[in-house]
C-alpha atoms as a PDB file:
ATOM      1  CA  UNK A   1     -12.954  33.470 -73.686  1.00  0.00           C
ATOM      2  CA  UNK A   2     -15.299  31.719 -75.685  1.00  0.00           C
ATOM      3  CA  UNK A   3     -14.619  30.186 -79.264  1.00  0.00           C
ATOM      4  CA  UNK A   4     -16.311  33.023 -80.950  1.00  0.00           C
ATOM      5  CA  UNK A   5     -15.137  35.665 -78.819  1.00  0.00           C
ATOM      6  CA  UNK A   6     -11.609  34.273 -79.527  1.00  0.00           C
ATOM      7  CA  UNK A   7     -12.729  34.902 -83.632  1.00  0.00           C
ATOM      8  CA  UNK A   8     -13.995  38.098 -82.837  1.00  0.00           C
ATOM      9  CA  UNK A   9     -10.861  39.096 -81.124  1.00  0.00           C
ATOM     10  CA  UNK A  10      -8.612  38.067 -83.456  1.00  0.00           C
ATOM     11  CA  UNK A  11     -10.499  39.546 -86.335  1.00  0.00           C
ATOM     12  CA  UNK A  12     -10.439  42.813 -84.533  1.00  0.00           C
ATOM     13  CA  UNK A  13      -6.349  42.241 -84.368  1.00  0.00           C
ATOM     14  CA  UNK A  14      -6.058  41.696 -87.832  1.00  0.00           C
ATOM     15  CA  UNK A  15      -7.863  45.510 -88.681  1.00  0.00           C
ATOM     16  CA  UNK A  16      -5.487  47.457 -86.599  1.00  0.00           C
ATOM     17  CA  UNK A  17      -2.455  44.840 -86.468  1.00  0.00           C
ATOM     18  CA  UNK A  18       0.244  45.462 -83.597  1.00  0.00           C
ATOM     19  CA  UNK A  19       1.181  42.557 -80.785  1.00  0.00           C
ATOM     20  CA  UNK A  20      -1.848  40.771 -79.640  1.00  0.00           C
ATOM     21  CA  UNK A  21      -1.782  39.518 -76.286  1.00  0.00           C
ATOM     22  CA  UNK A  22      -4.782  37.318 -75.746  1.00  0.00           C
ATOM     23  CA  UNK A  23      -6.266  36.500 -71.878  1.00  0.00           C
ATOM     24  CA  UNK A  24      -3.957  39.601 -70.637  1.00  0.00           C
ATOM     25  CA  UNK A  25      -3.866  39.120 -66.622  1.00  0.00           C
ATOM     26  CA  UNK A  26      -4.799  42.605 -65.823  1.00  0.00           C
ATOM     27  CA  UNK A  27      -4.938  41.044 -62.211  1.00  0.00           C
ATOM     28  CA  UNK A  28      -4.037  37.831 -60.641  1.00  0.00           C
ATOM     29  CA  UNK A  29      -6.066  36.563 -58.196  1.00  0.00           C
ATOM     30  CA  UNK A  30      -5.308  37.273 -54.343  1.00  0.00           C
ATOM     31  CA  UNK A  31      -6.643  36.278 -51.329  1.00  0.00           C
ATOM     32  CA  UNK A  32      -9.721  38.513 -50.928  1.00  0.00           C
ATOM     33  CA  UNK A  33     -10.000  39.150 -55.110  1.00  0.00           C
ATOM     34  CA  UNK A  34     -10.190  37.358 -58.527  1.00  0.00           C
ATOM     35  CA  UNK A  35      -8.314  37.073 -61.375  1.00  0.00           C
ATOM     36  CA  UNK A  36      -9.460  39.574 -63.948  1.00  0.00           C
ATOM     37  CA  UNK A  37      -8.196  38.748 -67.510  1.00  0.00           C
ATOM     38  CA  UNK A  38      -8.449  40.984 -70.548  1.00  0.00           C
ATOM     39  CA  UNK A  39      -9.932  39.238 -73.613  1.00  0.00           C
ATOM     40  CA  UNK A  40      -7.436  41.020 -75.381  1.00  0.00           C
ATOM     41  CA  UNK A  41      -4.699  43.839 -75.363  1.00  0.00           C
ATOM     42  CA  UNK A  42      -2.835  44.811 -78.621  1.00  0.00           C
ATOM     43  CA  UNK A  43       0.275  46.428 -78.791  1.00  0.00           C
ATOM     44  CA  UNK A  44      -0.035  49.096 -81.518  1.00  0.00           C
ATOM     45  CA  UNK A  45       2.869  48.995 -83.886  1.00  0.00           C
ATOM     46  CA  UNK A  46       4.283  46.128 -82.066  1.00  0.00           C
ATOM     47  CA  UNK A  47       5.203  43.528 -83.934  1.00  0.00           C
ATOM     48  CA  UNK A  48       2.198  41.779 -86.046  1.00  0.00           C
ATOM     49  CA  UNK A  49       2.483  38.696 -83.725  1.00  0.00           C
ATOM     50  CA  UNK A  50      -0.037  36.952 -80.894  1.00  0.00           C
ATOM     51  CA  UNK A  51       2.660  36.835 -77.784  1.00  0.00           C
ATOM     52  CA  UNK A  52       1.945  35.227 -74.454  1.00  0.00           C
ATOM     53  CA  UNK A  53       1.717  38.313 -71.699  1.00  0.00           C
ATOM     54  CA  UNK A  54       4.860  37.276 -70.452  1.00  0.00           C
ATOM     55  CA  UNK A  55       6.902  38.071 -73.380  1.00  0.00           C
ATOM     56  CA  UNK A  56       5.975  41.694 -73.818  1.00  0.00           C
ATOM     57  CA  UNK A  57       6.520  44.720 -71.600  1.00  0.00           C
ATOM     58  CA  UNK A  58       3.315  47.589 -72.466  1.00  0.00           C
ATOM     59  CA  UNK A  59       5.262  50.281 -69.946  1.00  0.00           C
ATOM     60  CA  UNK A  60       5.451  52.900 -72.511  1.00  0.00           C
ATOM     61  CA  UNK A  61       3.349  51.588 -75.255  1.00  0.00           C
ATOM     62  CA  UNK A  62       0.343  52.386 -77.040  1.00  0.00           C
ATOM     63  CA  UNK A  63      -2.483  49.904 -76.159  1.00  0.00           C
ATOM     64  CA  UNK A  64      -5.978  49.119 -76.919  1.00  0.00           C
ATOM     65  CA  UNK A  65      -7.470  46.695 -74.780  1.00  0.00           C
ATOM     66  CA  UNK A  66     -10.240  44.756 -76.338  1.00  0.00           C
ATOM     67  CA  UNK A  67     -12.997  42.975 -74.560  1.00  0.00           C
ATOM     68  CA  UNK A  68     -15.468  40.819 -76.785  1.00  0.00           C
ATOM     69  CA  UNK A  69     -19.050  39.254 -76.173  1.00  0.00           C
ATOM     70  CA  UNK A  70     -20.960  37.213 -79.260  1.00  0.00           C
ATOM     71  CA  UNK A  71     -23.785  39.328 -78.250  1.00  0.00           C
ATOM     72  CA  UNK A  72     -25.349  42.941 -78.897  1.00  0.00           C
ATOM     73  CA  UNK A  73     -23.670  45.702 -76.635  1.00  0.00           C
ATOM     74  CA  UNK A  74     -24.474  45.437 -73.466  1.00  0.00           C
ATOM     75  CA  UNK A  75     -24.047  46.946 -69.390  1.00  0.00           C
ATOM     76  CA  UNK A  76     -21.988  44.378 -68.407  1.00  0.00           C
ATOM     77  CA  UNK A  77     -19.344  44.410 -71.745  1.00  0.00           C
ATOM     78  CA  UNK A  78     -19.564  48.239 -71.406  1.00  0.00           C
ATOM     79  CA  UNK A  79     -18.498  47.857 -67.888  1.00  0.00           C
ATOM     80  CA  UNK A  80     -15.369  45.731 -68.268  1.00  0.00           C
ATOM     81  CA  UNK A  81     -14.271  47.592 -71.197  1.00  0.00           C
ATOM     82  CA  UNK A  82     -14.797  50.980 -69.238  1.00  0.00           C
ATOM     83  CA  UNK A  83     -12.916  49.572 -66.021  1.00  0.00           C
ATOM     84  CA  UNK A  84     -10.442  47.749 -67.727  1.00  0.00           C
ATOM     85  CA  UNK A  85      -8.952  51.032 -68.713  1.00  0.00           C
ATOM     86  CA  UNK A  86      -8.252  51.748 -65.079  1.00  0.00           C
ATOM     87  CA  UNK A  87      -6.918  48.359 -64.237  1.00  0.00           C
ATOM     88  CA  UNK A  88      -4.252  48.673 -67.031  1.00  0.00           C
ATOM     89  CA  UNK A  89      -2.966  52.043 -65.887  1.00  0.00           C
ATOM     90  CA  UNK A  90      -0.828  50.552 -63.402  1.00  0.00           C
ATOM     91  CA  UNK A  91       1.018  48.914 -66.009  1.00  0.00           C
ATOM     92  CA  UNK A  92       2.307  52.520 -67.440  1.00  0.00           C
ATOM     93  CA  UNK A  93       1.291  52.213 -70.852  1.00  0.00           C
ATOM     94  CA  UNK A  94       1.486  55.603 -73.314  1.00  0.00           C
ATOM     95  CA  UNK A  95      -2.118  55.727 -74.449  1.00  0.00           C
ATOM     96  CA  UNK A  96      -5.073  53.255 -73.742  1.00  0.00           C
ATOM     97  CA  UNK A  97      -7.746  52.986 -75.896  1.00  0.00           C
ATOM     98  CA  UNK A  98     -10.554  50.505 -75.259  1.00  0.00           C
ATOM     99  CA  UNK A  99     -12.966  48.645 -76.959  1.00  0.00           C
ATOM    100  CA  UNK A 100     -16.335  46.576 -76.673  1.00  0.00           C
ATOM    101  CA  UNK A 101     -16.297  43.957 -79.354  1.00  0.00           C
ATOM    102  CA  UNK A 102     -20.051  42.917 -79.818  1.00  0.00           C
ATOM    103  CA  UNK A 103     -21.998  41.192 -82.529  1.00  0.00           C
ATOM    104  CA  UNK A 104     -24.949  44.513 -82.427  1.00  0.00           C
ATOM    105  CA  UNK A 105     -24.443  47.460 -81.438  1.00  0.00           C
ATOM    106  CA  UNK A 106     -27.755  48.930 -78.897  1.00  0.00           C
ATOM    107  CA  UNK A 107     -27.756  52.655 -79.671  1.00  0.00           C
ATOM    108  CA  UNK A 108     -29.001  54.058 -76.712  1.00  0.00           C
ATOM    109  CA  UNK A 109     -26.139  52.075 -74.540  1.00  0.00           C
ATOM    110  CA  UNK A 110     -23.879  53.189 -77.391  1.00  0.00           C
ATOM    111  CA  UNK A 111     -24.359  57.016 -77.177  1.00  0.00           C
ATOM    112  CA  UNK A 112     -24.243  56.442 -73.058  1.00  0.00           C
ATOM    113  CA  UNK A 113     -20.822  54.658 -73.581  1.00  0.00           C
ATOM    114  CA  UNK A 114     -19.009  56.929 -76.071  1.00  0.00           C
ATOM    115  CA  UNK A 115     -18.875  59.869 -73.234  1.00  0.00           C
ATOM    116  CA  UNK A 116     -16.197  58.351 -72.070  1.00  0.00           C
ATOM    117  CA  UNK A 117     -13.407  59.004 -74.391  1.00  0.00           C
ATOM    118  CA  UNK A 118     -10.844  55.868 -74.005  1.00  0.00           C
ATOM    119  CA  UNK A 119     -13.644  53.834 -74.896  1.00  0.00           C
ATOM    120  CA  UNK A 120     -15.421  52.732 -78.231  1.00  0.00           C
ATOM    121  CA  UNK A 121     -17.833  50.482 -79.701  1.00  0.00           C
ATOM    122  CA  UNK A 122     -17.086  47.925 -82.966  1.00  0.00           C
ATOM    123  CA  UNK A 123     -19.669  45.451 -84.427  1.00  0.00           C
ATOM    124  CA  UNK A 124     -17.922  42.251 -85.645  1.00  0.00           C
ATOM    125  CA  UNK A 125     -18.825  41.268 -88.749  1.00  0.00           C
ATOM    126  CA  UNK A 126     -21.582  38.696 -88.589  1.00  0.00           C
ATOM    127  CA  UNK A 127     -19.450  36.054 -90.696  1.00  0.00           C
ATOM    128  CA  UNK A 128     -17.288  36.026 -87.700  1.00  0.00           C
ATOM    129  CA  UNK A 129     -19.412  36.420 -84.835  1.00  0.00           C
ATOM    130  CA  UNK A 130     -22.077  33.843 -85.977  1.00  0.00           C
ATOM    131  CA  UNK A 131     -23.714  31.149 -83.952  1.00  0.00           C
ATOM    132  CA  UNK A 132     -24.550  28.093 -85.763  1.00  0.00           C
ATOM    133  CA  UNK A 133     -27.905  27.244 -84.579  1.00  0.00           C
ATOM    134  CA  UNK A 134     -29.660  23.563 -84.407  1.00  0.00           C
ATOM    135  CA  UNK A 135     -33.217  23.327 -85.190  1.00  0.00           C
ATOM    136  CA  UNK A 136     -34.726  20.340 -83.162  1.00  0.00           C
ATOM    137  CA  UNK A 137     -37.739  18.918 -84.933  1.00  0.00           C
ATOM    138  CA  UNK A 138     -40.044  17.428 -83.210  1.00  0.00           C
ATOM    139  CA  UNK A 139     -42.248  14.662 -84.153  1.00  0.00           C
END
């Protein structure tokens, strides 16, 4: 996860609050498949606490899994947050909610991706999810 993404993650924690669990392995990597990590899952009404995915069991638990790209909402963001919801059923959780953390949203992507019902779209606040740019002059 990039710096930014990491920003926009953990502002996203701090609106709903819960356990965050940042770089979730959703899968490890095997010999014919990669490792897929999770930008983030949050525990809801866990306790308000980032915790290593080792520490926490989500059997049980209400989750929202959040994946997060310093970019407008796009195919391949609304993929992984769409699939992700089926990689982290195998875990047991109570409820999965899931959601594509972008800096824009696109609305005709948006309208396509809210059919499915885990899943949801949330623009990051541009404070957060800003690029500082360099102008190169030159001479």
């Amino acid at each position: 996860m990039s710096k930014h993404e990491t920003k926009m993650t953990r502002w996203y924690w701090k609106q709903v609050g819960g356990t965050l669990i940042e770089e979730f392995p959703a899968i490890k990597k095997g010999p014919s498949w990669g490792a897929r990590l999770l930008d983030g899952v949050i525990i809801k009404k866990g306790e308000n606490k980032i915790a290593h995915p080792s520490d926490v069991n989500i059997e049980g638990k209400e989750i929202i899994i959040v994946q997060s790209k310093n970019k407008r909402l796009c195919m391949p963001l609304m993929g992984q947050t769409l699939f992700s919801v089926s990689l982290m059923r195998k875990f047991h959780p109570k409820s999965i909610e899931s959601v594509a953390l972008c800096s824009e949203t696109d609305t005709v992507l948006e309208r396509l991706f809210l059919k499915h019902k885990h899943c949801k779209v949330v623009v990051c606040p541009k404070s957060i999810c800003s690029t500082t740019r360099i102008s190169i002059i030159k001479r």
